[in-house]
Protein backbone atom coordinates (compact mmCIF):
# COMPACT_ATOMS: atom_id res chain seq x y z
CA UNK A 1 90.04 124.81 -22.94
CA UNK A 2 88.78 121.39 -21.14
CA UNK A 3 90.91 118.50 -22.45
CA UNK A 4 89.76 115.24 -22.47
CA UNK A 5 91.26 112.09 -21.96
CA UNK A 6 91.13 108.68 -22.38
CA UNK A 7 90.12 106.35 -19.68
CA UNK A 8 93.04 104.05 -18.41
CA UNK A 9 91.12 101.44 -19.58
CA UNK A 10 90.73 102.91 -22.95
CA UNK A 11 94.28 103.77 -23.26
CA UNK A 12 95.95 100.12 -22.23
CA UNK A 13 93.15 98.49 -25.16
CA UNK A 14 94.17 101.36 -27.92
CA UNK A 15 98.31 100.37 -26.66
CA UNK A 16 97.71 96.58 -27.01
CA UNK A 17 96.05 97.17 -30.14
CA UNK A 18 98.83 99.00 -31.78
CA UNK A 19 101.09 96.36 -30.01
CA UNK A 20 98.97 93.05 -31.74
CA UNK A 21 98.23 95.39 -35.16
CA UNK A 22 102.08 95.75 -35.44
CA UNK A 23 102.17 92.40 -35.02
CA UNK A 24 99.95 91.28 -37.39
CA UNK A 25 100.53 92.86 -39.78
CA UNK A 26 104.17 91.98 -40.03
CA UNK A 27 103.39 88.54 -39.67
CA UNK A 28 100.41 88.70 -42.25
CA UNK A 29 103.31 90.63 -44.39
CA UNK A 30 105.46 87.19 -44.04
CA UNK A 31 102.79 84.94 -44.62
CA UNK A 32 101.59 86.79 -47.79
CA UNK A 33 105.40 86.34 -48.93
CA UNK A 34 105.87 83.05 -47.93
CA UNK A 35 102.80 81.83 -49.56
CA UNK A 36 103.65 83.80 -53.17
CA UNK A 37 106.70 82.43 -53.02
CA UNK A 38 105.56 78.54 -52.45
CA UNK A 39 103.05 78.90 -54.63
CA UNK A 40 105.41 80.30 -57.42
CA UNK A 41 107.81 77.55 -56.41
CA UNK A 42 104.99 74.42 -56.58
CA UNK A 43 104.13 75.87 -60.03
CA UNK A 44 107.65 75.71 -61.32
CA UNK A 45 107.85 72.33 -60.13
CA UNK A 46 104.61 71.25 -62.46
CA UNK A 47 106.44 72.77 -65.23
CA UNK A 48 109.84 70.99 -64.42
CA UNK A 49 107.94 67.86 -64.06
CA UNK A 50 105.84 68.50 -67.39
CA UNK A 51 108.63 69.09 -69.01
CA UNK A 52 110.53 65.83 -67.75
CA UNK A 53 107.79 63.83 -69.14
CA UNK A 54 107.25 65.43 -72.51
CA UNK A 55 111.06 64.82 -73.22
CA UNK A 56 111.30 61.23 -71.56
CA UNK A 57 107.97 60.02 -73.03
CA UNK A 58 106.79 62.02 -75.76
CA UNK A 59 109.65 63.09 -77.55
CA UNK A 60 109.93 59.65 -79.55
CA UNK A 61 106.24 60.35 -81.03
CA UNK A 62 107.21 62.98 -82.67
CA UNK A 63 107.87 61.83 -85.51
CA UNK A 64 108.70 63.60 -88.90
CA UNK A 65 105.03 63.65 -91.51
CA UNK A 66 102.55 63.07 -89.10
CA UNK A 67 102.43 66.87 -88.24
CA UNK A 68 101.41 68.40 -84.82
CA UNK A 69 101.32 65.80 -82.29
CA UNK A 70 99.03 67.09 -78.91
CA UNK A 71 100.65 66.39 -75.44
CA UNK A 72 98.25 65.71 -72.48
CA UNK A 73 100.00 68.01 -69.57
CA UNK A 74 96.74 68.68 -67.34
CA UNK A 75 95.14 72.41 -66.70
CA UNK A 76 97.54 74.02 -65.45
CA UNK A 77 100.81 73.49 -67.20
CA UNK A 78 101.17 73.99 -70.77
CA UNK A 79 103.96 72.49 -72.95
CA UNK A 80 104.72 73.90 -76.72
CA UNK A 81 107.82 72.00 -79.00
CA UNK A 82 109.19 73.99 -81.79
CA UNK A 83 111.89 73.14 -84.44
CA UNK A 84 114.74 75.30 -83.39
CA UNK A 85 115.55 76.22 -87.94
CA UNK A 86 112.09 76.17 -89.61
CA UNK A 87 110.49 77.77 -86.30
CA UNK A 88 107.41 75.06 -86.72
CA UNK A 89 105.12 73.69 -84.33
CA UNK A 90 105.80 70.21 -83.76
CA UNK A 91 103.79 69.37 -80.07
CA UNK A 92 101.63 71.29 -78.29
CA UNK A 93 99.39 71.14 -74.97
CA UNK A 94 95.95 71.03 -75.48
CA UNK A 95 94.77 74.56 -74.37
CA UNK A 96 97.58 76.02 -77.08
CA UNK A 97 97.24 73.57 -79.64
CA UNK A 98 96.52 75.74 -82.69
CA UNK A 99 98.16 78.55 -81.27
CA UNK A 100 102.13 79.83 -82.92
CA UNK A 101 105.29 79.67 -81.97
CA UNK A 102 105.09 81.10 -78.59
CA UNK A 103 108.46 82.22 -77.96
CA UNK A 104 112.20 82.16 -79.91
CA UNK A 105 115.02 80.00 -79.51
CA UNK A 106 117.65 82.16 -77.49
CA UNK A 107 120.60 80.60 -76.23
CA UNK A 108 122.18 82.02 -72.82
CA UNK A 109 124.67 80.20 -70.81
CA UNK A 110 123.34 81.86 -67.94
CA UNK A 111 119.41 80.36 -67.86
CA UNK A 112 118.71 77.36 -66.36
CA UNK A 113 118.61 75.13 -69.32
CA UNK A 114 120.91 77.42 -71.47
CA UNK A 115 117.69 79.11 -72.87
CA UNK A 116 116.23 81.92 -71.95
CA UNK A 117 111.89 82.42 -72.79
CA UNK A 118 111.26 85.39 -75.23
CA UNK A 119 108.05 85.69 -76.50
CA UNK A 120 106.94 86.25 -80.01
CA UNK A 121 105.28 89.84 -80.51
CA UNK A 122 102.03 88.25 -81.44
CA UNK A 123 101.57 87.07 -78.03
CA UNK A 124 102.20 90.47 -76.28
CA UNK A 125 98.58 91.72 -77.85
CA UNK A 126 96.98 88.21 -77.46
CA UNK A 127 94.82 87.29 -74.60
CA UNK A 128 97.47 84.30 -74.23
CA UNK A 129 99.63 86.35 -72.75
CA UNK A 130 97.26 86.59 -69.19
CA UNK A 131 96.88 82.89 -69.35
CA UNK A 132 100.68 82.09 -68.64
CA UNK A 133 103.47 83.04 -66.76
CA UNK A 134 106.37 81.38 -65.23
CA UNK A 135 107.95 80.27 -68.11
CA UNK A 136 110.81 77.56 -69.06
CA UNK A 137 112.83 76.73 -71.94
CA UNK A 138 114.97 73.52 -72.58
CA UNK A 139 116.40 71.79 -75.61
CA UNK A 140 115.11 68.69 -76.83
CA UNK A 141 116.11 65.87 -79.25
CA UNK A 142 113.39 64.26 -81.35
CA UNK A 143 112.92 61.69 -84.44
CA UNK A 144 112.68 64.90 -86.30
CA UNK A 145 115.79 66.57 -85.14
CA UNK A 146 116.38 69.24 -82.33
CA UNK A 147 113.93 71.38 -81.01
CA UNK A 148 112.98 73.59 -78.39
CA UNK A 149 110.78 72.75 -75.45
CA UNK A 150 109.03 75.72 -73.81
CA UNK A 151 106.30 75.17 -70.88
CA UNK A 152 104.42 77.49 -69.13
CA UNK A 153 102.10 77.74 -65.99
CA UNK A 154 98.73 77.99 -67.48
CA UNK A 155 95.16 79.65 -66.21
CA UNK A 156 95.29 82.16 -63.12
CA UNK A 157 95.67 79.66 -60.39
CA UNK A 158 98.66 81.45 -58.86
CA UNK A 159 97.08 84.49 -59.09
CA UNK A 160 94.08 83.15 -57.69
CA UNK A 161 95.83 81.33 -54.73
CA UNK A 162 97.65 84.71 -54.19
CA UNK A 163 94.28 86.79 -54.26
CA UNK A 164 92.59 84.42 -51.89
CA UNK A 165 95.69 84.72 -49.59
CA UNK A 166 95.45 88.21 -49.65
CA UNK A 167 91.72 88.52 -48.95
CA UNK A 168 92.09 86.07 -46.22
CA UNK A 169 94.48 88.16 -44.52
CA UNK A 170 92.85 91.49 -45.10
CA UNK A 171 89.55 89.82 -43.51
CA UNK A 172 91.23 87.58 -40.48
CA UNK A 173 93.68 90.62 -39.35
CA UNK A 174 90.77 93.31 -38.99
CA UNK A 175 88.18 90.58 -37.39
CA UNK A 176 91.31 89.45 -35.01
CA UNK A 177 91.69 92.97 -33.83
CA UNK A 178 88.33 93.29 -33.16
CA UNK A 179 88.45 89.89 -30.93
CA UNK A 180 91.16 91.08 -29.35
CA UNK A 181 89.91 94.43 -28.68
CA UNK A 182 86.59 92.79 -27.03
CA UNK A 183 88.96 90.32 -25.19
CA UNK A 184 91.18 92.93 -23.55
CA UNK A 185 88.34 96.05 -23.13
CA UNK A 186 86.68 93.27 -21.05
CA UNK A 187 90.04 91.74 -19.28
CA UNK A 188 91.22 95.02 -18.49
CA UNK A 189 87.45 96.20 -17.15
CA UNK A 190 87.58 92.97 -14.31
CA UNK A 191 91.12 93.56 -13.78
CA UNK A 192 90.16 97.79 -13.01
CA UNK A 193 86.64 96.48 -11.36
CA UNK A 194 88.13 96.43 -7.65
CA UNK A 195 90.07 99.50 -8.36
CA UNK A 196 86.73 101.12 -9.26
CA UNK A 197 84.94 99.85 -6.52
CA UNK A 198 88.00 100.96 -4.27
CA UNK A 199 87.51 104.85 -5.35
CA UNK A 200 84.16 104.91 -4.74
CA UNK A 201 84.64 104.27 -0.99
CA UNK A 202 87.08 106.32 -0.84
CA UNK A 203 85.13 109.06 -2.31
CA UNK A 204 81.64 107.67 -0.11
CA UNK A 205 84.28 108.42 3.25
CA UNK A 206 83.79 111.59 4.89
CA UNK A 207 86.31 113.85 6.67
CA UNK A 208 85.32 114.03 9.66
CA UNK A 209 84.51 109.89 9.71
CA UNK A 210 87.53 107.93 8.85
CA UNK A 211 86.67 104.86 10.49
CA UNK A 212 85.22 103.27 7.45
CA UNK A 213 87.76 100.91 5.68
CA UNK A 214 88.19 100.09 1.40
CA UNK A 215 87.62 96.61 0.71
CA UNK A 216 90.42 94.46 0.36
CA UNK A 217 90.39 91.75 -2.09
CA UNK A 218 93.01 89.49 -0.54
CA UNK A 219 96.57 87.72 -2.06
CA UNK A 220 99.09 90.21 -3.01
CA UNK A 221 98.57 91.35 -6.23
CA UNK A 222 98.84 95.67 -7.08
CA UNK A 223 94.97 96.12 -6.10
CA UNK A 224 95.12 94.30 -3.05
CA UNK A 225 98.69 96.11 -2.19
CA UNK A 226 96.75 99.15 -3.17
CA UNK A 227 93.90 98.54 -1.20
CA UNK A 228 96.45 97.80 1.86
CA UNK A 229 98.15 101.10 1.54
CA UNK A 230 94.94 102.95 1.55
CA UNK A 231 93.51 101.94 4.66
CA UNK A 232 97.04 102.13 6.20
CA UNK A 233 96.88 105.72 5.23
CA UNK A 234 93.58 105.84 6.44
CA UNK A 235 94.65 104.28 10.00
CA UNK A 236 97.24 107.37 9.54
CA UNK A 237 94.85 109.99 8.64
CA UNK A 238 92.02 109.08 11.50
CA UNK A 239 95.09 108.65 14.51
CA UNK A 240 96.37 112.43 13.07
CA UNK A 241 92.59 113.58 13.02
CA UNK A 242 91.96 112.08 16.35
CA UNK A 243 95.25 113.49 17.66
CA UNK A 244 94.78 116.78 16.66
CA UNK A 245 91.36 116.91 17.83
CA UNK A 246 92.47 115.61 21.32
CA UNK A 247 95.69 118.12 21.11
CA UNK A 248 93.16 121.05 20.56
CA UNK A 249 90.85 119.75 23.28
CA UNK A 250 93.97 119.69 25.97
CA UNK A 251 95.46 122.42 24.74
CA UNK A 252 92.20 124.80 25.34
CA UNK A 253 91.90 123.02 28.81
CA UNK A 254 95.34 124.07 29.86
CA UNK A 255 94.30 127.06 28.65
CA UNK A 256 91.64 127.48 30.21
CA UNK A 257 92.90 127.02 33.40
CA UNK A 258 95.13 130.02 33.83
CA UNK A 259 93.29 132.22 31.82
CA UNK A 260 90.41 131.88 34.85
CA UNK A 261 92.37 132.24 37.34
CA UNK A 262 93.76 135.55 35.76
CA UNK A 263 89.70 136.65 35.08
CA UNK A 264 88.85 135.87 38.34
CA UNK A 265 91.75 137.34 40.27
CA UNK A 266 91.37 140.68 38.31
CA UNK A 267 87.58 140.85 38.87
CA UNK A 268 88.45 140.17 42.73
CA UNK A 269 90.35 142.64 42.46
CA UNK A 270 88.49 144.96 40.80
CA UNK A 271 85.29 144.46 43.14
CA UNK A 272 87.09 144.96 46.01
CA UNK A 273 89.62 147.62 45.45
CA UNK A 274 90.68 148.95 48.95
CA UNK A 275 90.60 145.14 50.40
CA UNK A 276 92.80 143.49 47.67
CA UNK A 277 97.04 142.13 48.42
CA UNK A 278 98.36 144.22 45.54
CA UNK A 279 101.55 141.76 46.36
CA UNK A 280 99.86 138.99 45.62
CA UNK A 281 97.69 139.57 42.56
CA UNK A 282 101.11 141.02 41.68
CA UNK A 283 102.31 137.48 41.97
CA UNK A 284 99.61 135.51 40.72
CA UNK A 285 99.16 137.63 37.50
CA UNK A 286 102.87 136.92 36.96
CA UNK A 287 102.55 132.86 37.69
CA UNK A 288 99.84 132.80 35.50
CA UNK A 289 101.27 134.87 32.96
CA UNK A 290 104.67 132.69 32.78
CA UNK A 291 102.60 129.46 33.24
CA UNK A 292 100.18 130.98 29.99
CA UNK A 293 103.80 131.97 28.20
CA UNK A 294 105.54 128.55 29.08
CA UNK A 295 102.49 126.74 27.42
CA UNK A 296 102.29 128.99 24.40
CA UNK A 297 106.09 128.75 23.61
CA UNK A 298 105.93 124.59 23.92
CA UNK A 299 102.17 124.62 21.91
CA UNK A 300 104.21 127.03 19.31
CA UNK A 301 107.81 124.51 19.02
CA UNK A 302 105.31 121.64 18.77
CA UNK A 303 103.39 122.71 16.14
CA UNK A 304 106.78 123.78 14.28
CA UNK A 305 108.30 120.53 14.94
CA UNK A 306 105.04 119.16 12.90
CA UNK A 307 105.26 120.86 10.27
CA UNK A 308 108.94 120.79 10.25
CA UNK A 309 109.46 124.40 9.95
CA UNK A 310 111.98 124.32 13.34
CA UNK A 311 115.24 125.08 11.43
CA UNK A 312 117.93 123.04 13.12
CA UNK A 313 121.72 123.95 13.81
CA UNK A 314 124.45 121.93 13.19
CA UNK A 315 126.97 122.96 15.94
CA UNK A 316 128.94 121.19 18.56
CA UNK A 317 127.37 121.28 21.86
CA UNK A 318 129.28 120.05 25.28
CA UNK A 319 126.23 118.58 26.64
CA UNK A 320 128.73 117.82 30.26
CA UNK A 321 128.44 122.07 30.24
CA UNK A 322 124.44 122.41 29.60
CA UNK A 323 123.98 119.36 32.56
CA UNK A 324 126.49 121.23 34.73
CA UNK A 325 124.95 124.97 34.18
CA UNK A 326 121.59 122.86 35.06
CA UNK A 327 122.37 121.93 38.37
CA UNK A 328 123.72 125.31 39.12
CA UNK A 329 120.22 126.02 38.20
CA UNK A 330 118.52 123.72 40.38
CA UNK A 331 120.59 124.26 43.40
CA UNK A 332 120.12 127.77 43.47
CA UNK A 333 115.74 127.25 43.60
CA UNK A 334 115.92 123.68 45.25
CA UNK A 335 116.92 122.54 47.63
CA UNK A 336 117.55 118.55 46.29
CA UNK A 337 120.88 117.54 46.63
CA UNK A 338 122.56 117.64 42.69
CA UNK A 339 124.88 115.18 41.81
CA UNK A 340 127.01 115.18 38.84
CA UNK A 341 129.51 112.96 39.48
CA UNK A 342 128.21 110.91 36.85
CA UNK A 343 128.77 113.81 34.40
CA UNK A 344 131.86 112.95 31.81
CA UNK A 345 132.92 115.08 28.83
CA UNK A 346 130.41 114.35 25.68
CA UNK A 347 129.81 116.47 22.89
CA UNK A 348 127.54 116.39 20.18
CA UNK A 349 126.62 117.72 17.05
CA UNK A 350 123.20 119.54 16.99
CA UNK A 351 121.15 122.67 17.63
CA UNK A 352 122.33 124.13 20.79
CA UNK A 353 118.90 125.88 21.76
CA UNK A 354 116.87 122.87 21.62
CA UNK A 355 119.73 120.42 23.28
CA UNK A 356 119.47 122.60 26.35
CA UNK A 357 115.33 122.95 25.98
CA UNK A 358 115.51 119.09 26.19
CA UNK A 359 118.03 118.73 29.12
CA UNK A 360 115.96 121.74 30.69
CA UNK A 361 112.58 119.66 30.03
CA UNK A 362 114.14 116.16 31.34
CA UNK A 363 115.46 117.71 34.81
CA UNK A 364 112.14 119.74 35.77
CA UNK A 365 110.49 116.27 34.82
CA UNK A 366 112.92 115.00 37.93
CA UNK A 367 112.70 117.70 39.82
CA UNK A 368 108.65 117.62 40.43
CA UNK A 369 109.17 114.30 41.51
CA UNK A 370 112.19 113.98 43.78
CA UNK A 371 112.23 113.18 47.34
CA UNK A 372 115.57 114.01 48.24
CA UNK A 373 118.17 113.54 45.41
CA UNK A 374 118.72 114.33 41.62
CA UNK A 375 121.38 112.62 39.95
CA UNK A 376 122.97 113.83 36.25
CA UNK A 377 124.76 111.60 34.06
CA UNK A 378 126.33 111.14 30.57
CA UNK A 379 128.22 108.64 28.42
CA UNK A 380 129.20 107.48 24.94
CA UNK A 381 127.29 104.39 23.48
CA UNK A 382 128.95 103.31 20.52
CA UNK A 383 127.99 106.26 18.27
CA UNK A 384 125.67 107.29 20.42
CA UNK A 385 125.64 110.36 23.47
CA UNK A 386 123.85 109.02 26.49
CA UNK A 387 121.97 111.03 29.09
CA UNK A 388 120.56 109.54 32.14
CA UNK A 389 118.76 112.10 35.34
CA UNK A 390 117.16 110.09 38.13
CA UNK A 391 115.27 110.76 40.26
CA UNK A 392 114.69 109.45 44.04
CA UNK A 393 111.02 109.32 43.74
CA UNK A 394 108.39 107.09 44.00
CA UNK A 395 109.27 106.15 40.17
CA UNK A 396 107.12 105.15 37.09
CA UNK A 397 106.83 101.95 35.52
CA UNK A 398 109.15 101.58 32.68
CA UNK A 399 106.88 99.15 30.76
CA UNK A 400 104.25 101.51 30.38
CA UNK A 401 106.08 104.75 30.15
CA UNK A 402 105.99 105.55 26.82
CA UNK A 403 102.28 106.94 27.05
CA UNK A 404 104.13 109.58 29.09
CA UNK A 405 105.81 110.78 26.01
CA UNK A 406 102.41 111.34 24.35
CA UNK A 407 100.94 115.22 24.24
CA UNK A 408 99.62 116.16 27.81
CA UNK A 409 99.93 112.75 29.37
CA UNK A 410 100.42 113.27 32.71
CA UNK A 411 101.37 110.56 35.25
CA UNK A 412 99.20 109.67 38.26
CA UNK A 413 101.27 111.43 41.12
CA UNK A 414 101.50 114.73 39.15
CA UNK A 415 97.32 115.04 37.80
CA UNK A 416 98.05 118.47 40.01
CA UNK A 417 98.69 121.25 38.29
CA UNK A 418 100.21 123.16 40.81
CA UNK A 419 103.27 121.30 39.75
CA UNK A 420 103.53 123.32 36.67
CA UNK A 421 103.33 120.46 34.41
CA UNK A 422 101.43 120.71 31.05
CA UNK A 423 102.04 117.07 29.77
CA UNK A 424 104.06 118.55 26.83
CA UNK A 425 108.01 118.48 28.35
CA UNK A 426 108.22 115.03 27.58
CA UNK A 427 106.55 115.11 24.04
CA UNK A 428 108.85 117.88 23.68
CA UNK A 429 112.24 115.82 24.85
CA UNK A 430 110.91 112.85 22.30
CA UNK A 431 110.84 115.55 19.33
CA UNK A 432 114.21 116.63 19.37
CA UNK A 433 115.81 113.25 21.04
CA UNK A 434 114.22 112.02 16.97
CA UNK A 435 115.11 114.73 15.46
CA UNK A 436 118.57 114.39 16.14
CA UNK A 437 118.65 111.01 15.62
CA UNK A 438 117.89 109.54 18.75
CA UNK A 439 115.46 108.17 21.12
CA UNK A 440 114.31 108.65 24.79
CA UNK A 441 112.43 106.72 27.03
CA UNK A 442 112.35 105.44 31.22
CA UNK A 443 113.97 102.58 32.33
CA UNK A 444 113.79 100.25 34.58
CA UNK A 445 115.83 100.70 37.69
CA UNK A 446 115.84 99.60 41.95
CA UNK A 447 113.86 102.89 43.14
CA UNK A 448 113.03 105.60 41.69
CA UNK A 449 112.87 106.61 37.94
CA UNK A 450 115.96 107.36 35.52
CA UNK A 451 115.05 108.21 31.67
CA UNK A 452 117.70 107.90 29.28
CA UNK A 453 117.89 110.23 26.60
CA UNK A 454 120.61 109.19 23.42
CA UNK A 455 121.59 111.09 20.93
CA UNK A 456 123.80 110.53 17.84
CA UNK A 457 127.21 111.72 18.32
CA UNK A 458 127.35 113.08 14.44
């Protein structure tokens, strides 16, 4: 089954939602407390104060024979005096004034004003008893004796404030979401714009044309960094295409070359049977053949090496014994006078096979080019092994002699191939020189040319 998912853009404005709800809603949560609380506490101050005032100023009106005196406390408080032994009515606020005895005396040393509130049972089933809350009770002294002094908040205006708190709260915290929802759906749309505009390039770019760029916005922020990386892979994947195309090209040209002059020495042969050197299309089929082999084998480690699928060794290799069984080599089918007096003890640790492919590689490299002389020589450098083979040749220059390290890259003097050379020994020496964690290159020197191959010792 297909799943679907959210956008990115989707997902980060459903996150920050949950984020800013959370967040609201606590903080509505704390407001809604807060403001229940001050409200309860501003209404218990109007009753404190009421109740100041009816016992500083109108307790001395109330006096015995005149009967129920009314007290002017404003809307919302209401203040009710009762004799604390006949239970009678003796003030009362306005908005009570006929009513009963709204609550009994009952002492308790641990109220505020060493009375506690208790209503009468009458008010319980009265519709009094939605009009107050809060209440307080006090003792007070009078002209007519002691009494008791009971005030309450009066109306729903706590209730009301409360209500309107609430429905404020309930309204603001959706419509806030929904700003913020707008707000960040857009934000996050400009912010994914160039990202957007970025993958369609990148989708508009075809294989086989990866010259086209993505646009970069510029600064260093994650899309331009983004962008950068792209077109550096990009650069990356159109140098590999054009690589591979050219190491395809040379590689069916070298070919090419042999495999003609194998066709063309067998149909000579074939045409003219009785007239043909059997000893040398004997020795042209096997030049050709090796040359064809020699090619295949380096085309083979190459592509190997790319795809780093050449297991390596770890072993200790005397690379003094591969130079020296080299220029037993080369004296035996040259003859170039070998020196190896340069040649000191130096051992390494790698893969044996390809150490002596690359010394192998680096001294038929000399060899097509001497004059007269071949010289070996090795060295530690710090942790480094150090090779060095010159040659007494008309030398290359060492400023521009990396190219020579590129796949069939031939220099000028050896364009013949009846050298032997392929341009691939050198590529070859440069793949395992990195591989084991070293470099090789030409360099500069009086006459002739000297590369210097160094490997790590470990």
């Amino acid at each position: 089954m297909k799943r679907h998912h959210l956008s990115i853009r989707a997902r980060l404005t459903v996150l920050f939602l949950l984020v800013v709800a959370t967040l609201l809603v606590a903080t509505g949560g704390a407001i809604l407390v807060l403001g229940r609380h001050t409200n309860a506490a501003d209404a218990v101050s109007r009753i404190n104060q009421a109740m100041s005032s009816v016992q500083d100023r109108e307790a001395k009106n109330m006096v015995a024979g005149q009967g129920e005196l009314r007290l002017s406390t404003g809307t919302d408080v209401v203040v009710q005096v009762t004799s604390l032994a006949e239970n009678q009515v003796w003030a009362a606020s306005s908005a009570i004034f006929h009513d009963a005895v709204i609550s009994h005396e009952v002492a308790s040393v641990n109220a505020p004003n060493y009375y506690l509130v208790d209503l009468q049972p009458w008010v319980q089933h009265n519709k009094l008893k939605g009009e107050i809350s809060l209440g307080e009770a006090q003792g007070i002294s009078t002209p007519r004796g002691p009494g008791l002094l009971v005030a309450f908040n009066y109306g729903q205006s706590i209730n009301h404030a409360n209500h309107f708190l609430l429905t404020v709260l309930v309204v603001a915290i959706p419509l806030l979401l929904l700003i913020v929802a707008f707000i960040v759906w857009i934000s996050v749309g400009l912010t994914l714009l160039p990202m957007e505009a970025i993958r369609r390039r990148v989708a508009t770019i075809a294989a086989n044309d990866l010259t086209e760029r993505v646009p970069e916005t510029g600064g260093d922020d994650e899309v331009s960094r983004m962008a950068k990386t792209l077109n550096a892979m990009l650069d990356r994947l159109e140098t590999s295409t054009r690589v591979q195309q050219e190491f395809v090209s040379n590689a069916s040209h070298e070919l090419r070359s042999p495999l003609t002059t194998l066709l063309a020495t067998v149909d000579r042969a074939s045409n003219h049977l009785e007239e043909t050197d059997w000893l040398e299309f004997t020795d042209t089929i096997r030049r050709e053949g090796r040359r064809i082999d020699s090619l295949v084998d380096d085309l083979f480690f190459l592509a190997r090496s790319d795809e780093r699928r050449e297991v390596m060794r770890r072993d200790e290799v005397d690379l003094d014994d591969i130079l020296d069984e080299e220029a037993r080599r080369v004296r035996h089918i040259s003859q170039l006078s070998i020196s190896t007096a340069g040649v000191q003890p130096v051992r390494v640790w790698g893969d044996p096979a390809m150490l002596r492919r690359l010394v192998r590689n680096i001294v038929d490299n000399a060899l097509r080019f001497a004059n007269e002389e071949v010289t070996f020589s090795t060295r530690y450098v710090g942790p480094m092994a150090e090779i060095c083979v010159h040659d007494d040749g008309t030398g290359v220059d060492a400023t521009t002699a990396e190219r020579l390290f590129q796949r069939f890259v031939r220099s000028d003097t050896a364009r013949s191939r009846a050298s032997g050379g392929t341009g691939l020994g050198l590529p070859i020496v440069a793949e395992i020189a990195q591989r084991h964690g070293g470099e090789a290159r030409f360099i500069t020197v009086d006459s002739g040319s000297t590369m210097r191959v160094r490997l790590r010792r470990y």
